[in-house]
N, C-alpha and C. Protein backbone atom coordinates (compact mmCIF):
# COMPACT_ATOMS: atom_id res chain seq x y z
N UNK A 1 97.60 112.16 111.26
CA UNK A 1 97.15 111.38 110.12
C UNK A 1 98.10 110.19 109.94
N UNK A 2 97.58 109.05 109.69
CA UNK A 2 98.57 107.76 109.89
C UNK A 2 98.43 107.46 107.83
N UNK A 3 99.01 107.39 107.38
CA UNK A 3 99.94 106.97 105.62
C UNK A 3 99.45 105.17 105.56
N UNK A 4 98.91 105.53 104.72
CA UNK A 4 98.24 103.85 103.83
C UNK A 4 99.40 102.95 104.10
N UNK A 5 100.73 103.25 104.07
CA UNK A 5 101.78 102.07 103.93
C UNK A 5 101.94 102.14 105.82
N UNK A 6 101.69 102.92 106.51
CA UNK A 6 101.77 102.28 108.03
C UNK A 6 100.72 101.23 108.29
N UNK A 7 99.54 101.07 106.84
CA UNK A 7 98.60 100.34 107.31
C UNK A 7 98.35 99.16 106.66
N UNK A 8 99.98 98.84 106.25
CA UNK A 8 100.32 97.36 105.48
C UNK A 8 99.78 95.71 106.12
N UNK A 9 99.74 96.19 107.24
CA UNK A 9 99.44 94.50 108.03
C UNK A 9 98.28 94.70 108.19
N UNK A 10 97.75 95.15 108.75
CA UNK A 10 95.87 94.67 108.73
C UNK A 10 95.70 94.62 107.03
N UNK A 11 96.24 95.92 106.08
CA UNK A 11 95.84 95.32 105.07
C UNK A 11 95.43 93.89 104.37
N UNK A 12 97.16 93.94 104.22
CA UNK A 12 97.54 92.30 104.09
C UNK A 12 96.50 91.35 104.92
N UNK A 13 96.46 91.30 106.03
CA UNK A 13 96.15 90.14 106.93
C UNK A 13 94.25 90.11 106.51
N UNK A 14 93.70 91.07 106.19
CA UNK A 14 92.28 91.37 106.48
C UNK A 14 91.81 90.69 105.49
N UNK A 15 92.57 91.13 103.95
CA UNK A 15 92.45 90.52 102.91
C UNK A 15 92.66 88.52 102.90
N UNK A 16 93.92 88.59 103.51
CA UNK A 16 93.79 86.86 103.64
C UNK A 16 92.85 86.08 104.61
N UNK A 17 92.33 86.96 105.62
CA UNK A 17 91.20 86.22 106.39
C UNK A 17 90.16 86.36 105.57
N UNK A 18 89.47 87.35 104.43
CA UNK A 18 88.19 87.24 104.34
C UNK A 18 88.54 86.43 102.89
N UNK A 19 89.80 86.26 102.58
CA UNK A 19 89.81 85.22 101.33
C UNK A 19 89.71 83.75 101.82
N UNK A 20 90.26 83.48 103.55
CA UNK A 20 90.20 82.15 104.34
C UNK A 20 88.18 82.12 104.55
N UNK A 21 87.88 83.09 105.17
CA UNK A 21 86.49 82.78 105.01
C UNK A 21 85.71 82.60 104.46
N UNK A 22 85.75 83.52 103.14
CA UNK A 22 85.20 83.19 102.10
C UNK A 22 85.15 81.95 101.21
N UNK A 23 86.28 81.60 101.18
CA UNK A 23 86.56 79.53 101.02
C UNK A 23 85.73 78.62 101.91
N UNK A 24 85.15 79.12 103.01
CA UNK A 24 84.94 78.60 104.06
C UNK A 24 83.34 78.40 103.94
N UNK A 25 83.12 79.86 103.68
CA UNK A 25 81.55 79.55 103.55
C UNK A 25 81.21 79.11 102.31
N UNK A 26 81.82 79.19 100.75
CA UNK A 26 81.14 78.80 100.12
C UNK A 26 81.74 77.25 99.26
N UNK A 27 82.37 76.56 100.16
CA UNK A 27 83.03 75.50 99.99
C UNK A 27 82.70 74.13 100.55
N UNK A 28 82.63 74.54 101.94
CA UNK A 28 82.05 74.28 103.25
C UNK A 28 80.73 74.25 104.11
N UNK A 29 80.27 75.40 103.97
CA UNK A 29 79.16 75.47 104.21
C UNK A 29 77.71 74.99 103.15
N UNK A 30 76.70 75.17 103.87
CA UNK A 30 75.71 75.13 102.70
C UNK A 30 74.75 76.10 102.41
N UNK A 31 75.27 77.57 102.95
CA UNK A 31 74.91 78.47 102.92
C UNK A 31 74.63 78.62 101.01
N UNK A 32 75.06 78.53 100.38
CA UNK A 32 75.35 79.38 98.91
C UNK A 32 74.63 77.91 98.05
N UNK A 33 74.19 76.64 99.09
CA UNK A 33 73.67 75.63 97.63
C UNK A 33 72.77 75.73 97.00
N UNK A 34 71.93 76.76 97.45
CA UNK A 34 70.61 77.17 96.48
C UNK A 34 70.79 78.72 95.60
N UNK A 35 71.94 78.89 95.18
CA UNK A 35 71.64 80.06 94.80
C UNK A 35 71.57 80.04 92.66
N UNK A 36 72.18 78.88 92.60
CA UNK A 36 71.30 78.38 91.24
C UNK A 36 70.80 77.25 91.43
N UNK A 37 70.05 77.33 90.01
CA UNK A 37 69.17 75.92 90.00
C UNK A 37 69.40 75.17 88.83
N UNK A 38 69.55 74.02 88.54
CA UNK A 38 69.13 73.22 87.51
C UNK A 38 68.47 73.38 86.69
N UNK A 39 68.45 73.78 84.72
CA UNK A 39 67.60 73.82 83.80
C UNK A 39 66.94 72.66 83.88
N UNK A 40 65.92 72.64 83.56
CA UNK A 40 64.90 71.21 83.42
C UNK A 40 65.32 70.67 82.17
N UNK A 41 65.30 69.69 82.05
CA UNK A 41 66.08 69.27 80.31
C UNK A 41 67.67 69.95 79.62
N UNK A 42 68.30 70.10 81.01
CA UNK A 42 69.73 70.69 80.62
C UNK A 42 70.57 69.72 79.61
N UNK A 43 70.45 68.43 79.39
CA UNK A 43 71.81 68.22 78.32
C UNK A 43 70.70 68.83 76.98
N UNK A 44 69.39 68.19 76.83
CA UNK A 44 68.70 69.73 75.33
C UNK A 44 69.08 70.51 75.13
N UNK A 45 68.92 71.19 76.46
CA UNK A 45 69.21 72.43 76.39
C UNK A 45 70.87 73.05 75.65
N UNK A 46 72.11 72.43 76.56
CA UNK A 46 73.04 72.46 75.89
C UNK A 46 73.51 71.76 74.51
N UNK A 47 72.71 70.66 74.05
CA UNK A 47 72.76 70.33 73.16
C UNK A 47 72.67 71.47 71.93
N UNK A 48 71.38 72.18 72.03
CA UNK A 48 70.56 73.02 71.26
C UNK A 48 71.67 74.13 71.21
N UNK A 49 72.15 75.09 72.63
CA UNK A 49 73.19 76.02 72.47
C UNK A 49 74.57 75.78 72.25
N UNK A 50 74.61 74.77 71.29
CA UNK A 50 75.85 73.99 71.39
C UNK A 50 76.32 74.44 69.98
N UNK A 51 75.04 74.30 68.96
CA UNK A 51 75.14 74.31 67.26
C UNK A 51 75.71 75.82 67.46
N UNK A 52 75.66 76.88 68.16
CA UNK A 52 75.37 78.52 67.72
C UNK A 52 76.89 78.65 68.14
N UNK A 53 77.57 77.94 68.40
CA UNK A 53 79.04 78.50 69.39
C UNK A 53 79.21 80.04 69.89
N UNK A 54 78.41 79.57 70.74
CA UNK A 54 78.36 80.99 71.65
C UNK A 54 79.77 81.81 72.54
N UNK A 55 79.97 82.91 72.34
CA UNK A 55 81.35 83.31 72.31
C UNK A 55 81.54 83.66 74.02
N UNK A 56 82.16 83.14 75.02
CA UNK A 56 82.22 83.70 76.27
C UNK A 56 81.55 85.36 76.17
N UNK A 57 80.56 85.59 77.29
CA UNK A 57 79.83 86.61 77.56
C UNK A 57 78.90 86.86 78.33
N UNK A 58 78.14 88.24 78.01
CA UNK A 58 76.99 87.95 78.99
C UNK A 58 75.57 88.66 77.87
N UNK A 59 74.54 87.99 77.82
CA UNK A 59 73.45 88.12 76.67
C UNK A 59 72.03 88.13 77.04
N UNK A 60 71.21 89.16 76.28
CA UNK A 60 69.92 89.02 77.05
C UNK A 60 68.93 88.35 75.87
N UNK A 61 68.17 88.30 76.47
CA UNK A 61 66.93 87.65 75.02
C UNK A 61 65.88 88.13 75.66
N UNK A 62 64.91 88.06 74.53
CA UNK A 62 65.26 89.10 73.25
C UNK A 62 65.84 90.06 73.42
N UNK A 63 66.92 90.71 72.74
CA UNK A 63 67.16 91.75 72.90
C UNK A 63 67.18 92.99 71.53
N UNK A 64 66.69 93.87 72.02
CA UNK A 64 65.96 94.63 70.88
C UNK A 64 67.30 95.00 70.13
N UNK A 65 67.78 95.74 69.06
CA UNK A 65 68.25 96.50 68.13
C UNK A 65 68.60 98.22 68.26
N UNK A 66 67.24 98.29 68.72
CA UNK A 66 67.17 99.78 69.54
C UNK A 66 66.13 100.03 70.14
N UNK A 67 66.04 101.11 70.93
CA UNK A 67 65.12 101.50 71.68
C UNK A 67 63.81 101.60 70.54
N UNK A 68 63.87 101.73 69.35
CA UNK A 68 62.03 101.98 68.14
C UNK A 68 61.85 100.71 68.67
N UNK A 69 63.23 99.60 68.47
CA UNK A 69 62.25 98.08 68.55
C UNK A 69 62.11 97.94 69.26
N UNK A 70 62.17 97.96 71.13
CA UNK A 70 61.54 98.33 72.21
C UNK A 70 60.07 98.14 72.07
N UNK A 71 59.74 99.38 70.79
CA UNK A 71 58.28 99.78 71.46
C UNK A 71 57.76 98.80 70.24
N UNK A 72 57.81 98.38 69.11
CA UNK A 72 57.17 97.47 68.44
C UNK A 72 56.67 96.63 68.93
N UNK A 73 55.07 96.31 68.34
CA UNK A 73 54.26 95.09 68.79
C UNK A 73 55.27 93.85 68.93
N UNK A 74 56.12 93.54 67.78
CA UNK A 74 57.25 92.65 67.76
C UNK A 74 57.85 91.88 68.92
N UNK A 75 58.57 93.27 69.07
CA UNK A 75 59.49 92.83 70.19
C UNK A 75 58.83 92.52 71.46
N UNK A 76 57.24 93.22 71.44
CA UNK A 76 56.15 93.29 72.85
C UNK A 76 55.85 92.04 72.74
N UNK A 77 55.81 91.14 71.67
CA UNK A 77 55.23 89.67 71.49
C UNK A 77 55.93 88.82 72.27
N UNK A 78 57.46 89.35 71.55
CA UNK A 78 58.56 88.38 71.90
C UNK A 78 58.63 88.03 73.47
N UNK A 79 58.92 89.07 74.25
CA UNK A 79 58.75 89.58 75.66
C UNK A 79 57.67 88.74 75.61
N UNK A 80 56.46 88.59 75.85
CA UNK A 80 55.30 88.60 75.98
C UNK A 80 55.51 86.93 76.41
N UNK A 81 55.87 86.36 75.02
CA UNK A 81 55.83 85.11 74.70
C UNK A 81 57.17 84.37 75.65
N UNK A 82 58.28 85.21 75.73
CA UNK A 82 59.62 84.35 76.21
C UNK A 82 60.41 83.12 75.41
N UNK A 83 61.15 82.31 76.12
CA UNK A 83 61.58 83.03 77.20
C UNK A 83 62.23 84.28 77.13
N UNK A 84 62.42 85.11 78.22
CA UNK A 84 63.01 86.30 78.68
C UNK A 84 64.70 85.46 79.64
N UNK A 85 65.85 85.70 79.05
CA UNK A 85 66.62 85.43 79.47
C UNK A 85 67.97 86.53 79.87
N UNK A 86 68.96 86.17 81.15
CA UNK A 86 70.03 86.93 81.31
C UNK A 86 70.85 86.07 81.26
N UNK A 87 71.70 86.02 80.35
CA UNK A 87 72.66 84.56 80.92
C UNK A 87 74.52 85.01 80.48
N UNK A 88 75.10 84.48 81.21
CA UNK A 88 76.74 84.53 80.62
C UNK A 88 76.86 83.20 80.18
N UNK A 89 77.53 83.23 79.57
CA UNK A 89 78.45 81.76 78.72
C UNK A 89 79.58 82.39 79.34
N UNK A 90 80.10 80.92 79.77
CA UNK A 90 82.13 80.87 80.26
C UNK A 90 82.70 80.40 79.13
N UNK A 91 83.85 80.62 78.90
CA UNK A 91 84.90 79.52 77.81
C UNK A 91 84.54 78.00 78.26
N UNK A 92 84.70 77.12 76.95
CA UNK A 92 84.57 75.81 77.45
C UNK A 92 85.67 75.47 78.18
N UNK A 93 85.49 74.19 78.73
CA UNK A 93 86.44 73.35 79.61
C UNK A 93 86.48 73.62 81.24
N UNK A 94 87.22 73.04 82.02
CA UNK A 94 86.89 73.23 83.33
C UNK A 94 87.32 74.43 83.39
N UNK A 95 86.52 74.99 84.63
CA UNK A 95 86.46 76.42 85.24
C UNK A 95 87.58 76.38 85.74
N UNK A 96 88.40 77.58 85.38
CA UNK A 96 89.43 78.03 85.85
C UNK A 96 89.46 78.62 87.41
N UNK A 97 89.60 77.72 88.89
CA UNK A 97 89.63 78.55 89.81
C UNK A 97 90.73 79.44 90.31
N UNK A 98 91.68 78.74 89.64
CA UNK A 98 93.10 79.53 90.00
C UNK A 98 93.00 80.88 89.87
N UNK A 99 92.57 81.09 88.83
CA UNK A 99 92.80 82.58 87.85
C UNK A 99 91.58 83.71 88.96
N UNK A 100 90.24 82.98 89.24
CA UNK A 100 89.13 83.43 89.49
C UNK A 100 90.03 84.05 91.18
N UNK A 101 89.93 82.83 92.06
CA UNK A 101 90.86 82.84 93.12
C UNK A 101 91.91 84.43 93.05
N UNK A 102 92.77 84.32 92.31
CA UNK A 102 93.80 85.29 92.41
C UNK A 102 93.24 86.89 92.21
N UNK A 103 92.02 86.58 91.20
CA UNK A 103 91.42 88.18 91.57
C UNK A 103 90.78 88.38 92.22
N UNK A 104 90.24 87.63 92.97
CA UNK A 104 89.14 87.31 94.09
C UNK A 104 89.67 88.28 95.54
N UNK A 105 91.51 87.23 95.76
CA UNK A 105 91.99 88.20 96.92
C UNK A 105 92.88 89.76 96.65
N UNK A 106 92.88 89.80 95.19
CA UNK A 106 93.08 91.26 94.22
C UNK A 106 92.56 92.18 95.16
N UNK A 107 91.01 91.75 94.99
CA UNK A 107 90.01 92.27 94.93
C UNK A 107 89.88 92.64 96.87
N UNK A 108 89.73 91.25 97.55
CA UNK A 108 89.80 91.97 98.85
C UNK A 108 91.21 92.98 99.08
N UNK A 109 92.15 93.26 98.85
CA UNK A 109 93.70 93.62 99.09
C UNK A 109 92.76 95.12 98.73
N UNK A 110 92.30 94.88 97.62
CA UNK A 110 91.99 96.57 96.88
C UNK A 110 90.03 97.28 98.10
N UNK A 111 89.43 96.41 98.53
CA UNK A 111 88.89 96.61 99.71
C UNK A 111 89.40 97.45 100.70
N UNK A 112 90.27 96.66 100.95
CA UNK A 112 91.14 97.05 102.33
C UNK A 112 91.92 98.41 102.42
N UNK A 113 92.53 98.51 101.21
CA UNK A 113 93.18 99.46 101.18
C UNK A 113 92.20 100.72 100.73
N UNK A 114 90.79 100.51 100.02
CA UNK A 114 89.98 101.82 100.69
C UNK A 114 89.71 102.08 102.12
N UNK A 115 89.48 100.80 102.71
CA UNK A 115 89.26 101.34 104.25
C UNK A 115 90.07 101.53 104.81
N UNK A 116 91.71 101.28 104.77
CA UNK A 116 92.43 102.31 105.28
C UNK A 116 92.18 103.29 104.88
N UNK A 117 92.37 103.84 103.86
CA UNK A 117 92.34 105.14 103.26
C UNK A 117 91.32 106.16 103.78
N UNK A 118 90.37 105.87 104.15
CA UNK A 118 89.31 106.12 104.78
C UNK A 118 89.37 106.48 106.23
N UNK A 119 89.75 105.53 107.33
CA UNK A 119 89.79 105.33 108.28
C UNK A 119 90.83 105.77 108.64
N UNK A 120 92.31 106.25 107.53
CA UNK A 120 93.58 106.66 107.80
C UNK A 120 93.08 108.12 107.61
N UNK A 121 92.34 108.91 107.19
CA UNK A 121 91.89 110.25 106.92
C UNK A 121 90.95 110.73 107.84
N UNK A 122 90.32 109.82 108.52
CA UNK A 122 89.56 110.11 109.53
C UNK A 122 90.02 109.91 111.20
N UNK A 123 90.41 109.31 111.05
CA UNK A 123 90.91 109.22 112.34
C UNK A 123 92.51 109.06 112.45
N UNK A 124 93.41 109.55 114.04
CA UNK A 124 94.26 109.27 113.69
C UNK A 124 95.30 108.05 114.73
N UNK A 125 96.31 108.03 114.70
CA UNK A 125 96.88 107.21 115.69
C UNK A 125 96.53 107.11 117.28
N UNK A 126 96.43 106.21 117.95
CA UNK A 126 95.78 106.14 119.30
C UNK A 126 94.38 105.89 118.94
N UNK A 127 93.75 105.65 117.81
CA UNK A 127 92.29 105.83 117.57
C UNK A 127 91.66 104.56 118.60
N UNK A 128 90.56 104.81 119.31
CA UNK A 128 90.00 103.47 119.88
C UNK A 128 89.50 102.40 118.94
N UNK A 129 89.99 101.12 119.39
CA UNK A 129 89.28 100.33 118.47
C UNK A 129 87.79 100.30 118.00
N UNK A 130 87.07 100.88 118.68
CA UNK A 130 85.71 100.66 118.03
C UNK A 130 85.55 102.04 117.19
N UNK A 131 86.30 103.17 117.13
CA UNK A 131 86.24 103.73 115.94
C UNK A 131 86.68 103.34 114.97
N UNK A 132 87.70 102.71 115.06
CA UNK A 132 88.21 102.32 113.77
C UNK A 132 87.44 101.63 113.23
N UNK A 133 86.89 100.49 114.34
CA UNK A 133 86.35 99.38 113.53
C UNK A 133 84.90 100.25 112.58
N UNK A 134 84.44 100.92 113.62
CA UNK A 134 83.34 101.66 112.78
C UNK A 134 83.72 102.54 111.23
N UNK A 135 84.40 102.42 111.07
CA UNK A 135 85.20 103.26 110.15
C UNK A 135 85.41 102.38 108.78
N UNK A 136 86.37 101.75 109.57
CA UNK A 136 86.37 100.31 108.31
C UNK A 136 85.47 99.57 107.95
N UNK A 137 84.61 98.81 109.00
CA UNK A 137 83.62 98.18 108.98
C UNK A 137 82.83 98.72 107.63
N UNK A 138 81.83 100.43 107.57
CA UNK A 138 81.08 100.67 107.12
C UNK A 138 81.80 101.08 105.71
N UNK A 139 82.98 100.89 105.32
CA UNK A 139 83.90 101.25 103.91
C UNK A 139 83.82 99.79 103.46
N UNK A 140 84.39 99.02 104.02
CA UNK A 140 84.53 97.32 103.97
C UNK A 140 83.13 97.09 103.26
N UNK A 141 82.16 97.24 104.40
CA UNK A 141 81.09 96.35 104.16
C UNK A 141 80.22 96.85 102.67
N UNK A 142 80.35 98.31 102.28
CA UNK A 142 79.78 98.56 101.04
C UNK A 142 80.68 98.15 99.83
N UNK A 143 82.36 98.25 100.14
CA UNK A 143 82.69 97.44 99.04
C UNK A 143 82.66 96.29 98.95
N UNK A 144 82.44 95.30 100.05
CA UNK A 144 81.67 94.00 99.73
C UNK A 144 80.24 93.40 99.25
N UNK A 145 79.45 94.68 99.43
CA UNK A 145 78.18 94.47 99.92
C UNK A 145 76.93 95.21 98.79
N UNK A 146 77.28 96.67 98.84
CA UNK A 146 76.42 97.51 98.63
C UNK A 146 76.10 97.57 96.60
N UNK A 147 76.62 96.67 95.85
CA UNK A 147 76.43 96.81 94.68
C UNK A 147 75.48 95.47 94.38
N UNK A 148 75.73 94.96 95.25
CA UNK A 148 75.07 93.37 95.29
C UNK A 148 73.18 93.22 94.93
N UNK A 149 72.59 94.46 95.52
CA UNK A 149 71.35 94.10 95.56
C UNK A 149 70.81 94.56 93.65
N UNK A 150 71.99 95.73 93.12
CA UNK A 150 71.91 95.84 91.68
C UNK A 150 71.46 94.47 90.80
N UNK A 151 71.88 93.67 91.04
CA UNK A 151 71.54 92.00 90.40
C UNK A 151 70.66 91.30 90.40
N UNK A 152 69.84 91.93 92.06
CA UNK A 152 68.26 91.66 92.02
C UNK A 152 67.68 92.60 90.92
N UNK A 153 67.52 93.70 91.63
CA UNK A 153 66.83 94.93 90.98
C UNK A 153 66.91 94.69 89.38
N UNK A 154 67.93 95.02 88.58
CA UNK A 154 68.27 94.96 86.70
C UNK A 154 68.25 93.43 86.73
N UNK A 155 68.77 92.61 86.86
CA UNK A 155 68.93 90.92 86.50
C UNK A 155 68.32 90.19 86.79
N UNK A 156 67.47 90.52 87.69
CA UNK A 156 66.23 89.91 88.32
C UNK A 156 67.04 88.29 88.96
N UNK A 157 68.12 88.33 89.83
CA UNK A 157 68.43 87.17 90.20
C UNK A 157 67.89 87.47 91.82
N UNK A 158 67.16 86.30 91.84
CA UNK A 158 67.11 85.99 92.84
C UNK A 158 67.31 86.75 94.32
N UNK A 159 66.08 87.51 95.00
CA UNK A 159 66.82 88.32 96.20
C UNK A 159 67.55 87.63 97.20
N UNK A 160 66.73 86.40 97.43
CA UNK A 160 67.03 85.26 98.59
C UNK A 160 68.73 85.06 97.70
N UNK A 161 69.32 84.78 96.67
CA UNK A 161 70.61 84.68 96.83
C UNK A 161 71.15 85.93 96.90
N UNK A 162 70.89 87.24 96.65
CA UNK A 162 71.61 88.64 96.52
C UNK A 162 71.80 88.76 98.09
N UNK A 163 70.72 88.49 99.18
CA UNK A 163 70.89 88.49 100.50
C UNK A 163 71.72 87.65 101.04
N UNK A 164 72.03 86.65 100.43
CA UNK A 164 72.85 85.51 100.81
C UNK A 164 74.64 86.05 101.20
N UNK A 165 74.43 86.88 100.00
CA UNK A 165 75.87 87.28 99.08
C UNK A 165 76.36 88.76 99.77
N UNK A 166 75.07 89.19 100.47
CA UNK A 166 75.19 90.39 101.22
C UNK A 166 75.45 90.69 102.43
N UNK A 167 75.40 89.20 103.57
CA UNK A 167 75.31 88.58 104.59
C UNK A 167 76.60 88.40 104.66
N UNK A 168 77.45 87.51 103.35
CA UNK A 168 78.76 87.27 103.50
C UNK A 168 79.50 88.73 103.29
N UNK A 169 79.25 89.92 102.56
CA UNK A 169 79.95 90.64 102.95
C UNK A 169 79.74 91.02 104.23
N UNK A 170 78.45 90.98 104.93
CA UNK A 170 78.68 91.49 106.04
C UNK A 170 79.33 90.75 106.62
N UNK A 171 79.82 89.69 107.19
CA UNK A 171 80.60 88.74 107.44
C UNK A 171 82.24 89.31 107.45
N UNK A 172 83.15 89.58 105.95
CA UNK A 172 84.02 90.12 105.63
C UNK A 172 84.18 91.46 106.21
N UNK A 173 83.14 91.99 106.27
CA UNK A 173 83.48 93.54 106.91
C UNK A 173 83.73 93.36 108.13
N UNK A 174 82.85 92.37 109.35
CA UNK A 174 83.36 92.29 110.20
C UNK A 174 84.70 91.72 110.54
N UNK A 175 85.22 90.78 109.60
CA UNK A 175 86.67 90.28 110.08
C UNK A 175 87.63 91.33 109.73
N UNK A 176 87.33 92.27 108.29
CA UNK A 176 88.14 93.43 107.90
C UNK A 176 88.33 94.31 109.14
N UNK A 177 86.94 95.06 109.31
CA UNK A 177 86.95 96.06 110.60
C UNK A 177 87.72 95.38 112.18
N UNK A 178 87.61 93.92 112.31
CA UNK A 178 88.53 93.73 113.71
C UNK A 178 89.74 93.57 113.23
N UNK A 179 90.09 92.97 112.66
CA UNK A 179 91.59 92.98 111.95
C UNK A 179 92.59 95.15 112.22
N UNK A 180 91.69 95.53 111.31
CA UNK A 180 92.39 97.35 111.93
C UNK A 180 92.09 97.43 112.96
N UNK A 181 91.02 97.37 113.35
CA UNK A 181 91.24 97.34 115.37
C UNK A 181 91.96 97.49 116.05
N UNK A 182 92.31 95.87 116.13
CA UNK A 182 93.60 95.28 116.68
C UNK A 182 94.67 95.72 116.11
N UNK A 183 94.99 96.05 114.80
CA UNK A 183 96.63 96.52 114.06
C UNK A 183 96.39 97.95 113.77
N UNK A 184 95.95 98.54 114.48
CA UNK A 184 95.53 100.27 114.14
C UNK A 184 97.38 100.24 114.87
N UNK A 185 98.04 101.52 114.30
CA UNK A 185 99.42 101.67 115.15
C UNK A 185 98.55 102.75 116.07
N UNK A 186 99.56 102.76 116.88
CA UNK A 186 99.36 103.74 118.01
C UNK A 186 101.17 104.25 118.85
């Protein structure tokens, strides 16, 4: 059995390649330019949600009170009539990427170190690279990947971008899974 801290460098390294790629594709590329769209009459629009000072979040409309108002003709109108909205509000002022950024590669570091964990319990030193990679790969790619299509399904966003977003984890899993490969100890 090979110990999570013998499996510090692919960690490390796996995490900074899929934080280098990930810059890459959605910076660079034009993979990700359709995945919102433009309100039609957006400064109205913000004009109008401007009076309510809406508090950073995430909000649905209508949204019922409780499940009785659910079933009321009411709330069936409201629905009925729309709009039907999912939306977050950010804090004003420019978007903070720094902050976003730093949990971003948090976030791959904490990836990685399930698929060691994983791949360190399953297999052990001398492992061939394509087990490993199979190992990591399929840990990698659901923590990049596998919560993603939830956003279609409940949020109704867009499948064509949830696939987009699912593609790039698959993407990440593959640079994660060759990364232990190659730095599996032996």
């Amino acid at each position: 059995m090979i110990t999570i801290t013998a499996l510090w460098l692919p960690i490390l390294l796996s995490a900074v390649l899929v934080f280098i790629i990930s810059s890459i594709i959605h910076t660079i590329l034009p993979f990700h330019k359709k995945d919102y769209e433009k309100l039609p009459h957006e400064a109205d629009i913000m004009k109008d949600l401007e009076k309510y000072q809406l508090q950073p979040g995430d909000y649905f409309l209508p949204k019922p009170d409780s499940s009785a108002e659910m079933k009321s003709e009411e709330y069936k109108a409201k629905m009925d009539k729309g709009p039907v909205a999912f939306m977050t509000v950010y804090p004003n002022g420019q978007f903070n990427m720094g902050s976003s950024l730093i949990q971003w590669f948090i976030y791959c570091i904490i990836i990685s170190v399930f698929a060691a964990y994983v791949a360190s319990r399953a297999l052990g030193p001398e492992a061939y690279y394509l087990d490993v990679f199979r190992f990591v790969g399929a840990v990698s790619f659901m923590g990049y990947s596998a919560a993603i299509a939830q956003n279609s399904i409940w949020s109704k966003r867009k499948w064509s971008t949830s696939i987009r977003f699912i593609i790039d984890g698959f993407i990440y899993a593959l640079f994660t899974a060759g990364t232990f490969g190659w730095l599996w100890p032996n």
